[in-house]
N, C-alpha and C. Protein backbone atom coordinates (compact mmCIF):
# COMPACT_ATOMS: atom_id res chain seq x y z
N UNK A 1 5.67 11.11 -20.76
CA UNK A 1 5.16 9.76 -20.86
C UNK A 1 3.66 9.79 -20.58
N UNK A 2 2.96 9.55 -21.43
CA UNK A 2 1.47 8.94 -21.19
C UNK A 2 1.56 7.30 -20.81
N UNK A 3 0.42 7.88 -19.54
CA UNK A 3 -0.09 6.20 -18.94
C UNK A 3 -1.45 5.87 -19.51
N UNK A 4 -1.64 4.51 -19.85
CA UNK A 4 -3.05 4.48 -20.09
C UNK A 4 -4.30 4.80 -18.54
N UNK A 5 -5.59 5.09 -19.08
CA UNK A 5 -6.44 5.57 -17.61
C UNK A 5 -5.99 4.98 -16.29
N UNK A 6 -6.60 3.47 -17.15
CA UNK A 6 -6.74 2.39 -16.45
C UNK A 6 -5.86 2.25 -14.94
N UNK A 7 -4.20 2.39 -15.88
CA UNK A 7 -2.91 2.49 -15.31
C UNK A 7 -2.64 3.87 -14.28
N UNK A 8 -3.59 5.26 -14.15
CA UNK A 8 -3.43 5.89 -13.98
C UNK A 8 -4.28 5.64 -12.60
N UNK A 9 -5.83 5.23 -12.93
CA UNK A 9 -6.81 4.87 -12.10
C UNK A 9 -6.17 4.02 -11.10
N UNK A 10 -5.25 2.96 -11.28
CA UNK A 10 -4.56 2.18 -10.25
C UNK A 10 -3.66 2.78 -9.82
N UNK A 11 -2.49 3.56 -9.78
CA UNK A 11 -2.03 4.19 -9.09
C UNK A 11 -2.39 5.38 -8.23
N UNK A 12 -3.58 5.47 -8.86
CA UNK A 12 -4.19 6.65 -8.12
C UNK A 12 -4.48 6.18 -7.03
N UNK A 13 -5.40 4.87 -6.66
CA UNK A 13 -6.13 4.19 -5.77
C UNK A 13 -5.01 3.62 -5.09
N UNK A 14 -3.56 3.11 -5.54
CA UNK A 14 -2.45 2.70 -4.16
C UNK A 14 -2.23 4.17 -3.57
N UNK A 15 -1.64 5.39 -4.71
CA UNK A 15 -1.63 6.33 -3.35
C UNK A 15 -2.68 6.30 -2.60
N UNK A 16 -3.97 6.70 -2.81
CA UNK A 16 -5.17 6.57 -1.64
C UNK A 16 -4.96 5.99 -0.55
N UNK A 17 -3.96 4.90 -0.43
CA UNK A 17 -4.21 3.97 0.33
C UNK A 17 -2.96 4.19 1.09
N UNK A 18 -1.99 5.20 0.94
CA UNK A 18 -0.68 6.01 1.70
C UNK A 18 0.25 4.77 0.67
N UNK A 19 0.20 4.05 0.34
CA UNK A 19 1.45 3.32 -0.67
C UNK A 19 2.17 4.15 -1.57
N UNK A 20 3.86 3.89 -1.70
CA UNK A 20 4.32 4.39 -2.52
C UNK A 20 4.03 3.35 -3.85
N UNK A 21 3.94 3.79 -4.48
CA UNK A 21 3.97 3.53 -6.03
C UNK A 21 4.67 3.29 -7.27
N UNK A 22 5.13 2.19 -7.64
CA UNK A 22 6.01 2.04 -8.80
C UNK A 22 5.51 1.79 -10.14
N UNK A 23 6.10 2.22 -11.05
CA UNK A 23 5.38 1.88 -12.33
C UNK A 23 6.92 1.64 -13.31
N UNK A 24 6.49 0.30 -14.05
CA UNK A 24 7.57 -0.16 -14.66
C UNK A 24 7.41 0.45 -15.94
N UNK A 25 8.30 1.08 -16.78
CA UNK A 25 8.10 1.57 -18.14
C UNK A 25 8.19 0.83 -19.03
N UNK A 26 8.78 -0.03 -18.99
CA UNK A 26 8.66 -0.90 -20.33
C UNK A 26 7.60 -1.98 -19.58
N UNK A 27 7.39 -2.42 -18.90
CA UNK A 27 6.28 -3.64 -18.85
C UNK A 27 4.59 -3.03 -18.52
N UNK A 28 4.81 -1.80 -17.72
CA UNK A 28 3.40 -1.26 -17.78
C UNK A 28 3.10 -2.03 -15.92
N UNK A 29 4.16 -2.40 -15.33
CA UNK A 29 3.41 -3.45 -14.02
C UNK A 29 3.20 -2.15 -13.11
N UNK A 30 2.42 -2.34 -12.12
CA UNK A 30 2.85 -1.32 -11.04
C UNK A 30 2.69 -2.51 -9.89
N UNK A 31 3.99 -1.56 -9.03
CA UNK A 31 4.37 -2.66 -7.83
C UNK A 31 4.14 -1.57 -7.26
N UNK A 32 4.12 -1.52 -5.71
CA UNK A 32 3.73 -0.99 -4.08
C UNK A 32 3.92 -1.52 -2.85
N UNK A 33 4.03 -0.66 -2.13
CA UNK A 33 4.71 -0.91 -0.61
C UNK A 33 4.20 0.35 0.34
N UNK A 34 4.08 -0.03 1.53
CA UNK A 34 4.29 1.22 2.31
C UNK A 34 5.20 1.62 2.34
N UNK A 35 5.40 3.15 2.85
CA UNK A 35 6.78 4.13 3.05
C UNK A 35 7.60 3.22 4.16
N UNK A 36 8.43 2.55 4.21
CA UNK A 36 9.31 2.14 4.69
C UNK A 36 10.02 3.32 6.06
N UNK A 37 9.59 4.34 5.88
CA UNK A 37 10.00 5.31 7.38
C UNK A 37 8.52 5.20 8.25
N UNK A 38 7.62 4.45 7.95
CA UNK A 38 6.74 4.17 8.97
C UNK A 38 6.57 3.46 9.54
N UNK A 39 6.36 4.02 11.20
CA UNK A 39 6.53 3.26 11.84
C UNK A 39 6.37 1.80 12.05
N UNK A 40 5.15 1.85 11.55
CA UNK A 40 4.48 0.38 11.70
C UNK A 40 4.55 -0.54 10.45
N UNK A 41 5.82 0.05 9.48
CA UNK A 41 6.17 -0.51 8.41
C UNK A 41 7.15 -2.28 8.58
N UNK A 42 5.93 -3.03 7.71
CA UNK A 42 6.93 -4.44 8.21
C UNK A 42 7.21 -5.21 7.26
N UNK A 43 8.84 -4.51 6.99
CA UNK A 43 9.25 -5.09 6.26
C UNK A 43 9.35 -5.88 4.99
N UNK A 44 9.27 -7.42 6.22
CA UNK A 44 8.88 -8.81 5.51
C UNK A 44 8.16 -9.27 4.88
N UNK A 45 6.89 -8.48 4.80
CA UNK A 45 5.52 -8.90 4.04
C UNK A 45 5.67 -8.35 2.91
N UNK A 46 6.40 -7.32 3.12
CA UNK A 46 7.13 -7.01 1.25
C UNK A 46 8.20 -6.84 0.75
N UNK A 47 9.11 -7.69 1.21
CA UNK A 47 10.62 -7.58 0.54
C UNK A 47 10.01 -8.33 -0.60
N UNK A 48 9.54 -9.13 -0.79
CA UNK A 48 9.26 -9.59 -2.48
C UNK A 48 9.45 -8.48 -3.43
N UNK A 49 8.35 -7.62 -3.02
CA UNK A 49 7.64 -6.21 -4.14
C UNK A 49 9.10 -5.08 -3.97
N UNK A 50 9.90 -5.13 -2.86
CA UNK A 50 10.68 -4.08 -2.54
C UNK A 50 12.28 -4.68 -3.84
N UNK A 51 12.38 -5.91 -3.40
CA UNK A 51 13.02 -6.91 -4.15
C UNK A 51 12.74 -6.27 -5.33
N UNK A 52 12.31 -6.47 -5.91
CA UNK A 52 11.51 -6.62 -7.44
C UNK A 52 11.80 -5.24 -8.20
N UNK A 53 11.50 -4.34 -7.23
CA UNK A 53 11.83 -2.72 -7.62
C UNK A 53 13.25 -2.44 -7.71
N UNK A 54 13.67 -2.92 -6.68
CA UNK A 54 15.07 -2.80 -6.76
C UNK A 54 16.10 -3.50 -7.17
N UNK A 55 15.63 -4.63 -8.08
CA UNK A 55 16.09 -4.94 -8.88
C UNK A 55 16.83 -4.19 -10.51
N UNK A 56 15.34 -3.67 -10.44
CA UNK A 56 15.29 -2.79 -11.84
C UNK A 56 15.17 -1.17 -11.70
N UNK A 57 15.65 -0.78 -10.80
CA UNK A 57 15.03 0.44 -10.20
C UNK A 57 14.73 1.68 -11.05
N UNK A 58 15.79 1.65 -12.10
CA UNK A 58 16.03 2.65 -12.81
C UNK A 58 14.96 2.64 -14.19
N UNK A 59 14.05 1.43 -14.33
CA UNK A 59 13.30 0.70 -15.38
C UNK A 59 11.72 1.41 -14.75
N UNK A 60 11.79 1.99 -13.19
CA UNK A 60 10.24 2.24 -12.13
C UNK A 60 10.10 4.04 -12.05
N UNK A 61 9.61 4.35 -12.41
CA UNK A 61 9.01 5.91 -12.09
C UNK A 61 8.07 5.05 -10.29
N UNK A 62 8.80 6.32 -9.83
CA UNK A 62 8.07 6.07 -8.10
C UNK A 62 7.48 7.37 -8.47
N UNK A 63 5.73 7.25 -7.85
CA UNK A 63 4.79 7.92 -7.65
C UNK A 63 4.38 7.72 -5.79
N UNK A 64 4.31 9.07 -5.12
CA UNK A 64 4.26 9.63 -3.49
C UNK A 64 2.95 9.92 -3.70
N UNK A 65 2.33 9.40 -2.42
CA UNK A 65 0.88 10.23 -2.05
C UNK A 65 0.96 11.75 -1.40
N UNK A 66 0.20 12.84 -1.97
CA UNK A 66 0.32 13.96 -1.40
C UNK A 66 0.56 13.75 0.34
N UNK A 67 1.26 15.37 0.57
CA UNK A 67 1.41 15.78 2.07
C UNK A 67 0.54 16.01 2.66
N UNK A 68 0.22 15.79 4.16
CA UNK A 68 -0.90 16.69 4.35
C UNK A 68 -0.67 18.53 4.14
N UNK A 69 0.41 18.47 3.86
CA UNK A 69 -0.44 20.41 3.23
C UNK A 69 -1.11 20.42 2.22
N UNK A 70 -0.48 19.50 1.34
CA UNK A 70 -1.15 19.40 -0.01
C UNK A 70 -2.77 18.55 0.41
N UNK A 71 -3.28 17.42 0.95
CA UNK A 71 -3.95 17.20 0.89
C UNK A 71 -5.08 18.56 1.77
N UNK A 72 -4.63 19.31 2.45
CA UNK A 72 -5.20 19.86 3.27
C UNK A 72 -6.01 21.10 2.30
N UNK A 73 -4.92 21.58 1.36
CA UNK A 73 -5.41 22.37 0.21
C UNK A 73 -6.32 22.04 -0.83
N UNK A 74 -6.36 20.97 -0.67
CA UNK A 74 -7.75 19.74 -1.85
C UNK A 74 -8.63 20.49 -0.78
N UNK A 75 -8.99 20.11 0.69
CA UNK A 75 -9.98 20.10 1.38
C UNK A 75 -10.43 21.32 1.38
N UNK A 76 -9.55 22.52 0.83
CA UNK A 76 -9.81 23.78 0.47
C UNK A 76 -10.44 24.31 -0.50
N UNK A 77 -9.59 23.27 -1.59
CA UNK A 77 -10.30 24.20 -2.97
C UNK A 77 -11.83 23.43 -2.79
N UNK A 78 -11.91 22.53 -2.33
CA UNK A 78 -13.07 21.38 -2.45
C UNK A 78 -14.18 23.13 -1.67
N UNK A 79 -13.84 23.10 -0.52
CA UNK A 79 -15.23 24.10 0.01
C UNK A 79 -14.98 25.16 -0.91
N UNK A 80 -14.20 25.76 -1.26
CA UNK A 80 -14.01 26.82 -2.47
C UNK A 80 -14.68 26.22 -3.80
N UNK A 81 -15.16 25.71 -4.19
CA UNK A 81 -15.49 25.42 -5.05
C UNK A 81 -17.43 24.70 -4.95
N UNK A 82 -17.95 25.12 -3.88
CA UNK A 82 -19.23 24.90 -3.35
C UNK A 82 -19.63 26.21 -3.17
N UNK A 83 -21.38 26.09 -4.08
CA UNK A 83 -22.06 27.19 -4.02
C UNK A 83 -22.75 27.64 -3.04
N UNK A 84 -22.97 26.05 -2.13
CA UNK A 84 -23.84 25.76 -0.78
C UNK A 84 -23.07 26.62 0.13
N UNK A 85 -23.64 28.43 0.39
CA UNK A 85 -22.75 29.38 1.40
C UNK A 85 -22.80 28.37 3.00
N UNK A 86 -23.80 27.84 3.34
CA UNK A 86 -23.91 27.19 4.64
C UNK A 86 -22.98 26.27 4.94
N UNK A 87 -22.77 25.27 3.43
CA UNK A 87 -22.08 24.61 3.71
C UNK A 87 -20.32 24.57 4.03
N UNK A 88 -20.42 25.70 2.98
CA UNK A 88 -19.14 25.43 2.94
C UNK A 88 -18.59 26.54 3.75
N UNK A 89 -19.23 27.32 4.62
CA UNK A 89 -19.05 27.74 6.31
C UNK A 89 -18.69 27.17 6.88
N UNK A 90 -19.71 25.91 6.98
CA UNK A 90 -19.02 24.78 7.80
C UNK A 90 -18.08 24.02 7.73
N UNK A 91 -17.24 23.81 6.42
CA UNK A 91 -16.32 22.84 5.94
C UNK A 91 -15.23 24.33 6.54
N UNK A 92 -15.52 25.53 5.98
CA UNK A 92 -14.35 26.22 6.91
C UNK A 92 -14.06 26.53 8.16
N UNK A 93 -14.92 26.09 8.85
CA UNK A 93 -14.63 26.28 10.33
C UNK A 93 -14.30 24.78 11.01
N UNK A 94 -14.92 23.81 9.95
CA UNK A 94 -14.32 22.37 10.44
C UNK A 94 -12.12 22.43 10.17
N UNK A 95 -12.28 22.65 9.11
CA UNK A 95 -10.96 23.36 8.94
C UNK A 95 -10.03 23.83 9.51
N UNK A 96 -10.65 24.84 10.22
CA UNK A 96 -9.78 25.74 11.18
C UNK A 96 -9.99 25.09 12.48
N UNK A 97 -10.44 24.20 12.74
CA UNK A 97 -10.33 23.84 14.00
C UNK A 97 -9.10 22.36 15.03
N UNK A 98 -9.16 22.00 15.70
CA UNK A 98 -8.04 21.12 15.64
C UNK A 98 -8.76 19.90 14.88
N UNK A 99 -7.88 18.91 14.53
CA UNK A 99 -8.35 17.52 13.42
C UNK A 99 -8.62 17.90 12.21
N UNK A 100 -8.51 18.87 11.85
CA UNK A 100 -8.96 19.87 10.48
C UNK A 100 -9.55 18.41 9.50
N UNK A 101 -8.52 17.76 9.08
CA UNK A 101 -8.59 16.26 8.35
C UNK A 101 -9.86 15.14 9.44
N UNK A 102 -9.92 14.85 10.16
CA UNK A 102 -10.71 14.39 10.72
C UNK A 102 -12.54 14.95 11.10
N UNK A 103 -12.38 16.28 11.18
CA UNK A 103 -13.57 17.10 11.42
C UNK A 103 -14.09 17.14 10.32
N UNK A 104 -13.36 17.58 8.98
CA UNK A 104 -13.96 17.43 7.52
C UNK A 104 -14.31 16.36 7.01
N UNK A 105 -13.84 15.42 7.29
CA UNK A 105 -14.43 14.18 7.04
C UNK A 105 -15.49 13.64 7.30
N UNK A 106 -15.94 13.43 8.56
CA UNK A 106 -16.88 13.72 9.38
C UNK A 106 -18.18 14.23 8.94
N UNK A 107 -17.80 16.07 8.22
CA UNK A 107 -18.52 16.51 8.31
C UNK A 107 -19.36 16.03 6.68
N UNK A 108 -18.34 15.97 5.54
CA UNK A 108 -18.56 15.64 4.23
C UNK A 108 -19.46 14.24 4.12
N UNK A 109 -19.14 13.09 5.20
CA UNK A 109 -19.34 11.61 4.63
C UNK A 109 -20.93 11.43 5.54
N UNK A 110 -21.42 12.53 5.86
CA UNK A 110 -22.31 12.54 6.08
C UNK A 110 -23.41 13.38 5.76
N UNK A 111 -22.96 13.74 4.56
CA UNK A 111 -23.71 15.37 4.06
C UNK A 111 -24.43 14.74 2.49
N UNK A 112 -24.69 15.69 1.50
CA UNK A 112 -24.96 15.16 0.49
C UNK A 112 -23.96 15.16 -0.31
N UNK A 113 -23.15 16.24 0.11
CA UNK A 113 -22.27 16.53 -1.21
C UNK A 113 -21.05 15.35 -0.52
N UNK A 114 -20.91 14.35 -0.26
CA UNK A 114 -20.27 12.85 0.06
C UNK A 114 -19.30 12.79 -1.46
N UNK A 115 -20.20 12.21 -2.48
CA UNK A 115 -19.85 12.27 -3.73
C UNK A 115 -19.06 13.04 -4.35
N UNK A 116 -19.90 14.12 -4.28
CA UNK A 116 -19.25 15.34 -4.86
C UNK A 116 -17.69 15.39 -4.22
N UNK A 117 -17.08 15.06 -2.92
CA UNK A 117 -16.15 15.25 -2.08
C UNK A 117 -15.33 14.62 -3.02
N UNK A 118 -15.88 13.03 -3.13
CA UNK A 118 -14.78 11.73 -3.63
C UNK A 118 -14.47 11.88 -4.98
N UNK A 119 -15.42 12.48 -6.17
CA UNK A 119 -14.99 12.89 -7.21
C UNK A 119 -13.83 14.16 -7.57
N UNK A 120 -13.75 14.99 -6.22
CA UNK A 120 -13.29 16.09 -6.27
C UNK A 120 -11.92 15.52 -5.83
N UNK A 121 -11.99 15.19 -4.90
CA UNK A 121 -10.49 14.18 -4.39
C UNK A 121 -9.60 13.33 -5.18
N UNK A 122 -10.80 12.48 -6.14
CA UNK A 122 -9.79 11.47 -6.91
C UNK A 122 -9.62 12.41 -8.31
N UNK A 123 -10.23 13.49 -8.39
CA UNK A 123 -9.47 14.53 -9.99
C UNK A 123 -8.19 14.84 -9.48
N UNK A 124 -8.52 15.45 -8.18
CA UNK A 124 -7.14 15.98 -7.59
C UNK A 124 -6.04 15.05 -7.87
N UNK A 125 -6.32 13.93 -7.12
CA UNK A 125 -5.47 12.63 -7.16
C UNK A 125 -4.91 12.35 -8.34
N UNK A 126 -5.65 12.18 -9.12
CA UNK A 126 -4.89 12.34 -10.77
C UNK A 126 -4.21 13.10 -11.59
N UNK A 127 -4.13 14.39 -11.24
CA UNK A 127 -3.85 15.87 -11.70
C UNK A 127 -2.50 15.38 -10.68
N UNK A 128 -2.67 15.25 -9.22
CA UNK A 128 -1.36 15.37 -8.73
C UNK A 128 0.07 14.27 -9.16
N UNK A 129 -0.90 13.04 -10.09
CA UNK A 129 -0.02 12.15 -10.42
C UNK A 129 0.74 12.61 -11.61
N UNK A 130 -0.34 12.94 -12.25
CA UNK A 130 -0.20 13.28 -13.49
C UNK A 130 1.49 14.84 -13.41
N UNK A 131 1.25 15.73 -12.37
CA UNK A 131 2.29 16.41 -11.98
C UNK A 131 3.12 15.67 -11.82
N UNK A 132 3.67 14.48 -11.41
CA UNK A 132 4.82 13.62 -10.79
C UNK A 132 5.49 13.25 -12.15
N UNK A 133 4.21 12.62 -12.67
CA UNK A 133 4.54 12.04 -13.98
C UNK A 133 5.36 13.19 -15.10
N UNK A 134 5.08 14.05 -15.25
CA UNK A 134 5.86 14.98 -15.95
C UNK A 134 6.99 15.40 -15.33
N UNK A 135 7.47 15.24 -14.11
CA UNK A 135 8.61 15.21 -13.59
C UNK A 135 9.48 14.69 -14.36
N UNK A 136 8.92 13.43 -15.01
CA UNK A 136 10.14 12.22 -15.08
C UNK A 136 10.01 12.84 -16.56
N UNK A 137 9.72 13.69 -17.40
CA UNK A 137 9.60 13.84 -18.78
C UNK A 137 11.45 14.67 -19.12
C-alpha cells in the first residue's frame, strides 16, 4: 500500500509524539491515542478516538513509534554518518554514558549540526514507517 507524503508526514509526526497510530484504508483518516499500557495513560480523554478504531478495526493499519533500541541506533547511525571526527567523539561518548538519550540531546540541540540531527531523525522516522507499512502488504 502506498500512502500519500502528506499522510505519511502525519503519521510520522504522531509517532514523534510516542502516539500509536491508526490509518483508515479506505477513508485515508488517521486517528491516535497514547499506548494505553502507560502509566499515565487516561483513558477518558480518548475513548472517542479508541471508540472509533475499534469500531472498524480491521478497516486501520496501526503504526508503533520505534523502541528505544531502535531509536538508540538512529542516534548511532546519526554520529556514524558525521565527518566532524570531534564531533562525533563526542556524540559517542555522550552515548556510552548513563542518559545516553538525554546526554545526546543535549549535546546535538545545541551544536550546529541541530538540523542536520532532525532531518536525520524524521528520514529515519519515515523509512521506519514505511517498514511497518509493508508489513501489512
Amino acid at each position: 500500500m502506498i500512502l500519500p507524503e502528506h499522510k505519511i508526514k502525519e503519521i510520522v509526526d504522531w509517532l514523534g509524539t510516542g502516539m500509536l497510530v491508526f490509518y483508515h484504508k479506505e477513508t485515508g483518516d488517521v486517528l491516535y491515542h497514547p499506548d494505553p499500557d502507560n502509566p499515565y495513560f487516561e483513558p477518558e480523554l480518548w475513548q472517542d478516538q479508541i471508540d472509533e478504531i475499534e469500531k472498524d478495526r480491521d478497516k486501520y493499519l496501526k503504526f508503533e513509534s520505534m523502541d528505544s533500541r531502535q531509536s538508540f541506533k538512529v542516534m548511532e547511525h546519526f554520529a556514524d554518518s558525521l565527518s566532524d571526527l570531534k564531533f562525533k567523539g563526542m556524540l559517542y561518548d555522550r552515548l556510552s554514558r548513563k542518559k545516553p538519550f538525554q546526554n545526546f540531546k543535549m549535546l546535538v540541540e545545541s551544536s550546529d549540526y541541530r538540523q542536520d540531527w532532525f532531518d536525520f531523525r524524521d528520514n529515519a522516522s519515515i523509512e521506519w514507517m514505511k517498514e511497518q507499512l509493508e508489513g501489512y502488504e
